[in-house]
N, C-alpha and C. Protein backbone atom coordinates (compact mmCIF):
# COMPACT_ATOMS: atom_id res chain seq x y z
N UNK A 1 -9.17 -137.18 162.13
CA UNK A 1 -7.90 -137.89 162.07
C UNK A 1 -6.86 -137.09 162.83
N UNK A 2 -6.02 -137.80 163.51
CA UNK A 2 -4.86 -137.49 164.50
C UNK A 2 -3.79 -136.69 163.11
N UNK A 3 -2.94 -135.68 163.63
CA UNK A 3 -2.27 -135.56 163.08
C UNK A 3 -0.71 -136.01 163.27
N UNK A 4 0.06 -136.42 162.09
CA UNK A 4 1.28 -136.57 162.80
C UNK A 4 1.87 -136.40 163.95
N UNK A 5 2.08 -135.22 164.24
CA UNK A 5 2.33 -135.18 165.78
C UNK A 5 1.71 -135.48 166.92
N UNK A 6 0.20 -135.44 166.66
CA UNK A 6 -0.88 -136.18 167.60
C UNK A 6 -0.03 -137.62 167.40
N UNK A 7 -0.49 -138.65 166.72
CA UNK A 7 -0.09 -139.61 166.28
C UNK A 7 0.67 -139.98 167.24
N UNK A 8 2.09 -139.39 166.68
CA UNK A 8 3.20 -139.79 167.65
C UNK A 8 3.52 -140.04 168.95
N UNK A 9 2.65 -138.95 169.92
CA UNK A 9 2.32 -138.36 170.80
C UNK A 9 1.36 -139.55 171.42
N UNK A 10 0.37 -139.60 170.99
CA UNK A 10 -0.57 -140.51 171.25
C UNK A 10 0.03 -142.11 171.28
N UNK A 11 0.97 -142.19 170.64
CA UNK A 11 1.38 -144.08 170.37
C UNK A 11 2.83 -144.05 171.47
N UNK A 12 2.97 -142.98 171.60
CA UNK A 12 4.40 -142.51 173.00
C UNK A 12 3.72 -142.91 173.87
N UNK A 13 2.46 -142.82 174.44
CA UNK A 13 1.96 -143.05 175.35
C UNK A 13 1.30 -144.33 175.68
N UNK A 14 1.10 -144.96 174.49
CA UNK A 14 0.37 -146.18 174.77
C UNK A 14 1.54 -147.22 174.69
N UNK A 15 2.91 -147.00 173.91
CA UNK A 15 4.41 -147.35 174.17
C UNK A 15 4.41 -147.47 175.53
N UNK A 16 5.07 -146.24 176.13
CA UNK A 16 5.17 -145.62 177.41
C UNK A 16 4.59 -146.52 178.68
N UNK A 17 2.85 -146.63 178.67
CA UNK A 17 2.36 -147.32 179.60
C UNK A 17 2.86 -148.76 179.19
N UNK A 18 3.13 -149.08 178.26
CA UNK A 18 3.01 -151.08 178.08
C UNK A 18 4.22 -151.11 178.29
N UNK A 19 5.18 -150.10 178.36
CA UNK A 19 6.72 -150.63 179.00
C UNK A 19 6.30 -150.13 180.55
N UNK A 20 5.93 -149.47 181.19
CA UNK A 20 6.11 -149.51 182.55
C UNK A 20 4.89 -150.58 183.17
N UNK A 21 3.62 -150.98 182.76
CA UNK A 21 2.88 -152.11 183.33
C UNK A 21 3.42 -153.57 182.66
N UNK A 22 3.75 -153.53 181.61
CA UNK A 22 4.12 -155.08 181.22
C UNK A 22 5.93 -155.55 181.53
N UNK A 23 6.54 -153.88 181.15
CA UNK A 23 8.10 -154.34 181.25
C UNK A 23 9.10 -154.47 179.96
N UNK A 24 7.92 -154.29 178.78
CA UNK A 24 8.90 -154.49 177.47
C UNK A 24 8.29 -153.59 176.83
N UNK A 25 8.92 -153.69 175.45
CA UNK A 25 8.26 -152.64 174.50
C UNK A 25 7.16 -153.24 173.76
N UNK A 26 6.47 -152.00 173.21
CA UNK A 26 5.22 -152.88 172.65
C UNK A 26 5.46 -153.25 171.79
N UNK A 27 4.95 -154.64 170.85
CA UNK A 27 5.50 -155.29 170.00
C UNK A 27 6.78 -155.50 169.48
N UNK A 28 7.76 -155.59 170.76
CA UNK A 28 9.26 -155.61 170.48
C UNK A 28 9.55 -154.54 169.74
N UNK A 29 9.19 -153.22 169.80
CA UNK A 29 9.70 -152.19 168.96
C UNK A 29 10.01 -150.98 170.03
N UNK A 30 11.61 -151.19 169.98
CA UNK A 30 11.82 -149.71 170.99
C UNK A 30 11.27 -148.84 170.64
N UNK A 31 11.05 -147.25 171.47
CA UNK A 31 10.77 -146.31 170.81
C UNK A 31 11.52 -145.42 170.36
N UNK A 32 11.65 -144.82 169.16
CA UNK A 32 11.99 -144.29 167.99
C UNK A 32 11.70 -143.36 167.32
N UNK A 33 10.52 -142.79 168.50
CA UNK A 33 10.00 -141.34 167.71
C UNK A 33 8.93 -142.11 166.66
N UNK A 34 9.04 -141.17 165.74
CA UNK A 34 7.93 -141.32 164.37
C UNK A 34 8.16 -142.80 163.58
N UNK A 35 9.18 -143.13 163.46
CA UNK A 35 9.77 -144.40 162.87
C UNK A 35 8.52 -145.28 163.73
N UNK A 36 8.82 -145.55 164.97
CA UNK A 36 8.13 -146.69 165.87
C UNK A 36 6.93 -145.80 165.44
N UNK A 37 5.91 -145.02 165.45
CA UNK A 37 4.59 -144.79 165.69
C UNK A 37 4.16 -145.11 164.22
N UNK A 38 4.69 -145.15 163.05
CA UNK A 38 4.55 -145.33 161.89
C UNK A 38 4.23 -146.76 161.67
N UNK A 39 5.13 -147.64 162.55
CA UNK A 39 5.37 -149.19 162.18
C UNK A 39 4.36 -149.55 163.03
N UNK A 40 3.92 -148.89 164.13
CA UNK A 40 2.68 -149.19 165.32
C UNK A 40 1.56 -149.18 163.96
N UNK A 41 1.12 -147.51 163.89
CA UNK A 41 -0.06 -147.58 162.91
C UNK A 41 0.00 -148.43 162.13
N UNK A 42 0.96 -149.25 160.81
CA UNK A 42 0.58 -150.06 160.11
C UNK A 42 1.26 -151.53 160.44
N UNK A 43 1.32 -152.02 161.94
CA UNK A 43 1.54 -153.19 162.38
C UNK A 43 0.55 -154.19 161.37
N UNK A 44 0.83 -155.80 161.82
CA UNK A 44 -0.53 -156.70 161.21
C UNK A 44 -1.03 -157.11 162.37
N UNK A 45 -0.85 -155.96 164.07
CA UNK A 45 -1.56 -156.62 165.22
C UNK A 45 -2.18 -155.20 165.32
N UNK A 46 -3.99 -155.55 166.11
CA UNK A 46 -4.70 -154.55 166.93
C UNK A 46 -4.54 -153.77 167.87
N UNK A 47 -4.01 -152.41 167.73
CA UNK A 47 -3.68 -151.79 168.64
C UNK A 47 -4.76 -150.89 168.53
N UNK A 48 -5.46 -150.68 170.32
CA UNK A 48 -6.30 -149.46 170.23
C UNK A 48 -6.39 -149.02 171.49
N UNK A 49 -6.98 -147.63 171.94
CA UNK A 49 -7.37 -147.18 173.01
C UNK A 49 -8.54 -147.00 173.27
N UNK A 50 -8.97 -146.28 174.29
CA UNK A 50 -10.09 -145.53 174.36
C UNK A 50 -9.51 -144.59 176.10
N UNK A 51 -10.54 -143.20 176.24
CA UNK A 51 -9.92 -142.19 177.03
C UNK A 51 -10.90 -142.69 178.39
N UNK A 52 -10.57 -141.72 179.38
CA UNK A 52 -11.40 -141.47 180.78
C UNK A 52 -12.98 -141.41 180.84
N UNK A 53 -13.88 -141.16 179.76
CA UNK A 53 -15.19 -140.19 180.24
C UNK A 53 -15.88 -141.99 180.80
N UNK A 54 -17.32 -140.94 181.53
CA UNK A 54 -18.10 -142.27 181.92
C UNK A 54 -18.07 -143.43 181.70
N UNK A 55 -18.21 -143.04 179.97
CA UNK A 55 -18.91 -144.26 179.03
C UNK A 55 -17.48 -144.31 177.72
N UNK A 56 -16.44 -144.77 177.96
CA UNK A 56 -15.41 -144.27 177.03
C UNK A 56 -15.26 -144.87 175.87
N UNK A 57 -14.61 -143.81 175.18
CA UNK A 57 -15.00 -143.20 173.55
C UNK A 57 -13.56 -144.03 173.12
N UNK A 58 -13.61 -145.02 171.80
CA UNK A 58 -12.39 -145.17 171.36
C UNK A 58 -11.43 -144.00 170.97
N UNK A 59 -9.89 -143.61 171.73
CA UNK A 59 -9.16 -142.91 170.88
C UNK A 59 -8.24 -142.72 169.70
N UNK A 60 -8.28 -144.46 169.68
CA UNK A 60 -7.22 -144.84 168.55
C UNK A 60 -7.42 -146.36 168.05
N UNK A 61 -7.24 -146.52 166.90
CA UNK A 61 -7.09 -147.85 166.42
C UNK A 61 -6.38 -147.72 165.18
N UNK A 62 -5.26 -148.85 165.46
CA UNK A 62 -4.52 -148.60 164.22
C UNK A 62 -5.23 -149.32 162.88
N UNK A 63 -4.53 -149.23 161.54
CA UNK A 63 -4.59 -149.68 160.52
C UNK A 63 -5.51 -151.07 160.40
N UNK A 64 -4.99 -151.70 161.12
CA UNK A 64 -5.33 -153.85 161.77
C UNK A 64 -6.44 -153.40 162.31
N UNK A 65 -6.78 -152.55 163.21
CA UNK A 65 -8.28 -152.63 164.17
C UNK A 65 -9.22 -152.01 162.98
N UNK A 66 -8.63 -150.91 163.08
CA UNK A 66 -9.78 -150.87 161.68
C UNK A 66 -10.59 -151.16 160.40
N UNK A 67 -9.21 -152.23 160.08
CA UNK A 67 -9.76 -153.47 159.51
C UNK A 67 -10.51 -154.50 160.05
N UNK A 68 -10.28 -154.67 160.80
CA UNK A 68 -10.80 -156.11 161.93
C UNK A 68 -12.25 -155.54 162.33
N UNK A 69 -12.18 -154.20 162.76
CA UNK A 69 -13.67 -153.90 162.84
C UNK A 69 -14.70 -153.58 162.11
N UNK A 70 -14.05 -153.22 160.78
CA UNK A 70 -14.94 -152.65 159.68
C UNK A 70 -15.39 -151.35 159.92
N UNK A 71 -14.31 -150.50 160.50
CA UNK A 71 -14.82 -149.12 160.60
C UNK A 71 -13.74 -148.07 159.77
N UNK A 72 -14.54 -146.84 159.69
CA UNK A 72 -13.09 -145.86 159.59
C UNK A 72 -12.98 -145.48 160.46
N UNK A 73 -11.84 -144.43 160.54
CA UNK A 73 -11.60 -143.53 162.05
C UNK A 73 -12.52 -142.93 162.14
N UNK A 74 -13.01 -142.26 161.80
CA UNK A 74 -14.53 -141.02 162.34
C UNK A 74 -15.05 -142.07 163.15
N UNK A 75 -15.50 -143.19 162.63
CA UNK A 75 -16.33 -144.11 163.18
C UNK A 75 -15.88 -144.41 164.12
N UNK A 76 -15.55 -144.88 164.52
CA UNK A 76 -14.07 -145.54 165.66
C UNK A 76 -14.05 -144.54 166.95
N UNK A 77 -13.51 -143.54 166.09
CA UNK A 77 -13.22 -142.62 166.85
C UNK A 77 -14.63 -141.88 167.91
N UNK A 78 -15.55 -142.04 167.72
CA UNK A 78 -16.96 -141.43 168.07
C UNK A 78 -17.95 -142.68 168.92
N UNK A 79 -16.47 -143.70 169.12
CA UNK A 79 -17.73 -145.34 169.45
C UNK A 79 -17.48 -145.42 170.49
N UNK A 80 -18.29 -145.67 171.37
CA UNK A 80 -17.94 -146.10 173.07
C UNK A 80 -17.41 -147.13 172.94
N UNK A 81 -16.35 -147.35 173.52
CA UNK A 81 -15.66 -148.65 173.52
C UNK A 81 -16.45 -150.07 173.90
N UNK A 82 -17.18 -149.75 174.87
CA UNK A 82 -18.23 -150.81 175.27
C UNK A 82 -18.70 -151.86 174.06
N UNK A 83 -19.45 -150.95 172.96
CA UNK A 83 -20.11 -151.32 171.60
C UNK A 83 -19.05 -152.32 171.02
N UNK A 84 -17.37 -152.30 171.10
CA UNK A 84 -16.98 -153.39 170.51
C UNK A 84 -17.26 -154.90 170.93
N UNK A 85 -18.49 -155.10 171.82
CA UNK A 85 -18.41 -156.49 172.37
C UNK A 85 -20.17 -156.98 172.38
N UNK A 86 -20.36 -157.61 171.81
CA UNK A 86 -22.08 -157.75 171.80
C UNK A 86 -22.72 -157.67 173.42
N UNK A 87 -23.71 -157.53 173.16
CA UNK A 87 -24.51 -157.03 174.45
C UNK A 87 -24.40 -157.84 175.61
N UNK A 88 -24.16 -159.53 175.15
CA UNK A 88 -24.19 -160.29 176.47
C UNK A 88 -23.15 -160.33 176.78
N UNK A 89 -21.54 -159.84 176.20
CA UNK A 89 -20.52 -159.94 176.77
C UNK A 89 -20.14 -158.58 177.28
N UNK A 90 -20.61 -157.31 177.23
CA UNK A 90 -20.07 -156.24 177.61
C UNK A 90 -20.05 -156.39 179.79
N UNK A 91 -20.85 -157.34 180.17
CA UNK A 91 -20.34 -157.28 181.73
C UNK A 91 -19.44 -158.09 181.81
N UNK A 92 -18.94 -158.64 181.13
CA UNK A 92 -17.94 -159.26 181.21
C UNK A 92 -16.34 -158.62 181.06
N UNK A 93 -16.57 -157.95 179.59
CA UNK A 93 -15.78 -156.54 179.36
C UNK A 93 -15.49 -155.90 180.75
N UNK A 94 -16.63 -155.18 181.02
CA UNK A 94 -16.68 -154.39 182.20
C UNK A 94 -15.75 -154.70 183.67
N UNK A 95 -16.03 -156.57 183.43
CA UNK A 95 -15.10 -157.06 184.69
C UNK A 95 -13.64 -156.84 184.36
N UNK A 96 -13.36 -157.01 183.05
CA UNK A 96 -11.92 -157.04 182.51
C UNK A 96 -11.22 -155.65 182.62
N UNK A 97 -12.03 -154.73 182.53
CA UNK A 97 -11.57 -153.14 182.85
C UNK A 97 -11.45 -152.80 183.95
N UNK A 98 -12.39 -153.58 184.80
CA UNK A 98 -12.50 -152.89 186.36
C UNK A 98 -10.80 -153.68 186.75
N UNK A 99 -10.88 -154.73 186.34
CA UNK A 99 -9.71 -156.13 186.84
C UNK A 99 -8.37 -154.91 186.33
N UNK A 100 -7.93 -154.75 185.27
CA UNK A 100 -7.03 -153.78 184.42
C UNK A 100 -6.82 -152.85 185.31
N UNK A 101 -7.91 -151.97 185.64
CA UNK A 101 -7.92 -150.35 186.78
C UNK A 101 -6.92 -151.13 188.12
N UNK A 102 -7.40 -152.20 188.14
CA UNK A 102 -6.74 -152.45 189.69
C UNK A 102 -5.04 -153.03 189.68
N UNK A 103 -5.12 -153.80 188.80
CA UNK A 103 -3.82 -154.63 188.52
C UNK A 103 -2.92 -153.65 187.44
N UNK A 104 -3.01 -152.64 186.49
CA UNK A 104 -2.03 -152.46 185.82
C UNK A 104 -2.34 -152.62 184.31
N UNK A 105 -2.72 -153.85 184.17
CA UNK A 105 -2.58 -155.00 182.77
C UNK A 105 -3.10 -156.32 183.10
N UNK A 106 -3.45 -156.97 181.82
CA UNK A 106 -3.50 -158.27 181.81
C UNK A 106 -3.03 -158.83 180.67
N UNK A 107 -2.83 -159.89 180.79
CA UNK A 107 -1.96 -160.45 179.42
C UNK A 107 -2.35 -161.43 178.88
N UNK A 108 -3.55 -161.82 179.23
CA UNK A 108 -3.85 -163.04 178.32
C UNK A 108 -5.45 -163.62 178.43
N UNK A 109 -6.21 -162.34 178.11
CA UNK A 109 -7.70 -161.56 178.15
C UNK A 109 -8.01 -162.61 176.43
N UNK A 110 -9.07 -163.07 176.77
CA UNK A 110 -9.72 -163.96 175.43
C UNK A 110 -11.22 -163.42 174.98
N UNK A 111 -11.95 -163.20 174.46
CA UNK A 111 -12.91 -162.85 174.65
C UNK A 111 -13.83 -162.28 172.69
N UNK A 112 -14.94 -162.35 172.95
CA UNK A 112 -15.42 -162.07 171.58
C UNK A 112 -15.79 -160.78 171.68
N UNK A 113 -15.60 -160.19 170.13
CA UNK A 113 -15.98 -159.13 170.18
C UNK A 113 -16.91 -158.81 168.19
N UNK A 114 -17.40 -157.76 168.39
CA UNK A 114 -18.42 -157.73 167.14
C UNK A 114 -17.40 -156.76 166.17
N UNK A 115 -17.48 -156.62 164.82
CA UNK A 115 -17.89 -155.33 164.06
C UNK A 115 -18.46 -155.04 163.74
N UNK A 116 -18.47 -153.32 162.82
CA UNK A 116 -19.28 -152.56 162.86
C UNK A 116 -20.83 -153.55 161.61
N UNK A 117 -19.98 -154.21 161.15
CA UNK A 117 -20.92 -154.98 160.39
C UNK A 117 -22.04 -156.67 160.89
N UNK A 118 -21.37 -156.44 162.07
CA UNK A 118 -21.88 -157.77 162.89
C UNK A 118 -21.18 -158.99 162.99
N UNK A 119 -20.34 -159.09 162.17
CA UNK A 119 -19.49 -160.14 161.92
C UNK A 119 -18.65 -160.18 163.24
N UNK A 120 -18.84 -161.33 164.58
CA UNK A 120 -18.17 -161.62 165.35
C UNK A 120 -16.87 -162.33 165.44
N UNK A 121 -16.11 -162.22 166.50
CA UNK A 121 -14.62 -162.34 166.23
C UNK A 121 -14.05 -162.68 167.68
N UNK A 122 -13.31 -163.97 167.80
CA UNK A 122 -12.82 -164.09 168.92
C UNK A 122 -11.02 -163.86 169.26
N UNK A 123 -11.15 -163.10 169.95
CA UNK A 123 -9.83 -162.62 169.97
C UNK A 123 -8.95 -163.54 171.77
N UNK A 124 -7.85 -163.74 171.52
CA UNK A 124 -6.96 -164.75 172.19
C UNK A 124 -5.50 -163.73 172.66
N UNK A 125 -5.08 -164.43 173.86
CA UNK A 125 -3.87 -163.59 174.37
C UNK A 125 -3.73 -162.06 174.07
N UNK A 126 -5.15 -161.49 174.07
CA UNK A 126 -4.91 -160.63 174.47
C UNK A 126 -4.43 -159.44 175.35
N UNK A 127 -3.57 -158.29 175.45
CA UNK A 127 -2.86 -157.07 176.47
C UNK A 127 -3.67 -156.31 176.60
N UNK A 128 -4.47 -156.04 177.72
CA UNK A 128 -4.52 -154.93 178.12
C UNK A 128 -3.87 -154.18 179.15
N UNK A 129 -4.27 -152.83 179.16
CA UNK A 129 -3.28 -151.96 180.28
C UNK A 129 -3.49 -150.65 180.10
N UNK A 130 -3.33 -150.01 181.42
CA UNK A 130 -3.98 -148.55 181.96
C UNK A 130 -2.54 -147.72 181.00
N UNK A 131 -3.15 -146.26 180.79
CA UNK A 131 -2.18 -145.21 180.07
C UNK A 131 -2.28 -144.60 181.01
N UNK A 132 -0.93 -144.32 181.73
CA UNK A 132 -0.35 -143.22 182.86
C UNK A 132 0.44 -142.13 181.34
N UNK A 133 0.13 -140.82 181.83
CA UNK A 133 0.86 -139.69 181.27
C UNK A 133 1.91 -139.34 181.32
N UNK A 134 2.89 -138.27 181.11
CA UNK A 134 3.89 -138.10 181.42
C UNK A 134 4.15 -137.71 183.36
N UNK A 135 3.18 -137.37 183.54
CA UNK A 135 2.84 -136.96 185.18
C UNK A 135 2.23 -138.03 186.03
N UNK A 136 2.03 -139.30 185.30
CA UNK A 136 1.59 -140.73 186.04
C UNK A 136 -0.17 -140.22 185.94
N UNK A 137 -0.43 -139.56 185.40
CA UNK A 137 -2.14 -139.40 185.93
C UNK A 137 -3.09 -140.73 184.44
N UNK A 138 -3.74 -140.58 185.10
CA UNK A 138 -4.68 -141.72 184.19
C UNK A 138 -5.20 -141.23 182.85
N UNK A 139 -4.86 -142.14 181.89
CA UNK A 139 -5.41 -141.40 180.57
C UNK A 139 -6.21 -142.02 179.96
N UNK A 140 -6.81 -143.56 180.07
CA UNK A 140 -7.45 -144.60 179.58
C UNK A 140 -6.86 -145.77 179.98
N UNK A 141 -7.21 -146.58 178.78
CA UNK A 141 -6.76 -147.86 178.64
C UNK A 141 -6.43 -148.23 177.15
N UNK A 142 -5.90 -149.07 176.79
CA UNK A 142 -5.37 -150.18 175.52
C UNK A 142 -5.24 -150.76 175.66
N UNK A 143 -5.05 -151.36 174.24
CA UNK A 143 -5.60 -153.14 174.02
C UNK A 143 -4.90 -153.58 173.08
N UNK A 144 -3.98 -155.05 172.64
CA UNK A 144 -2.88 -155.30 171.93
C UNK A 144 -3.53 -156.42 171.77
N UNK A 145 -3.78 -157.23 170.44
CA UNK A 145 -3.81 -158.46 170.09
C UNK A 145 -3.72 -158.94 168.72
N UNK A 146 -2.80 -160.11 168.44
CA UNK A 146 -2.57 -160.76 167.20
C UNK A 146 -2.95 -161.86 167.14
N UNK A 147 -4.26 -162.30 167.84
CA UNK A 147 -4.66 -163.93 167.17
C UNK A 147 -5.99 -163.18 167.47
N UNK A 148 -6.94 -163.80 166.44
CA UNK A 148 -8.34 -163.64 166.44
C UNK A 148 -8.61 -164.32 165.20
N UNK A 149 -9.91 -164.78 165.37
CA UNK A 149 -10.51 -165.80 164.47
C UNK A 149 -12.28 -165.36 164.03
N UNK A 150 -12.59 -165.85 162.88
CA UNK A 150 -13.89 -165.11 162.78
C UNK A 150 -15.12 -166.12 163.03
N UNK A 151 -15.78 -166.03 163.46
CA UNK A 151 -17.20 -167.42 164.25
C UNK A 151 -17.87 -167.13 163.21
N UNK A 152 -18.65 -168.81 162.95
CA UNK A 152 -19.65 -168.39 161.97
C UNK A 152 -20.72 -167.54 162.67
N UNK A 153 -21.73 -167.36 161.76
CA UNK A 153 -22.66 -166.79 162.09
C UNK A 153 -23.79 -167.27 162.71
């Protein structure tokens, strides 16, 4: 688990990038220091990341994703991001990241995705968008969404 100041630090940045690729703040919440990273972690929308390596590792999911996925953080935290999308949609994923690397963001990404329990989930108007650092260098990506629905089985 992130610590407070990780936390903060970490949701500055995923703030940070969605005001300079989208133009606003994330979820209409200026930033505020700890106040905003507090109201981020226990939003009722999915906020998550994942970092740079090959095959990348989720770095964050708030309160909502971790519900929505049926994981804890250890879990989460240790999952290739890929794994959130069943097997026949991850090239599809893949197009949506490569599309993201080139453009910035996208804003209105639809697409199904699994949890850790199998229970699939289609998620709608979804944000994504690249994390530039304080030095503009690349830090990952994140992902913002408040409509999703659960498919039968």
């Amino acid at each position: 688990m992130m610590t407070p100041a990780q936390l903060t630090a970490h949701l500055h940045l995923l703030h940070s990038s969605f005001r300079h690729y989208v133009g606003r703040d994330l979820a209409e919440l200026p930033w505020q220091g700890v106040n905003t990273a507090l109201a981020l972690d226990n939003a009722p929308f999915v906020l998550l990341s994942h970092n740079t390596t090959a095959d990348p590792i989720f770095t964050y999911g708030n309160k909502k994703a971790l519900e929505v996925f049926e994981m804890e953080w250890e879990t989460l935290t240790n999952l290739p991001s890929r794994y959130s999308a069943e097997a026949l949609a991850r090239e599809e994923r893949e197009h949506l990241l490569q599309t993201v690397n080139r453009q910035g963001y996208i804003d209105n990404y639809a697409g199904v995705r699994i949890s850790s329990s199998g229970r699939r989930f289609l998620i709608r108007q979804a944000i994504v968008w690249n994390l530039r650092d304080a030095q503009g260098h690349y830090a990952g990506q994140a992902a913002y969404f408040d409509q999703w629905e659960y498919l039968p089985n």
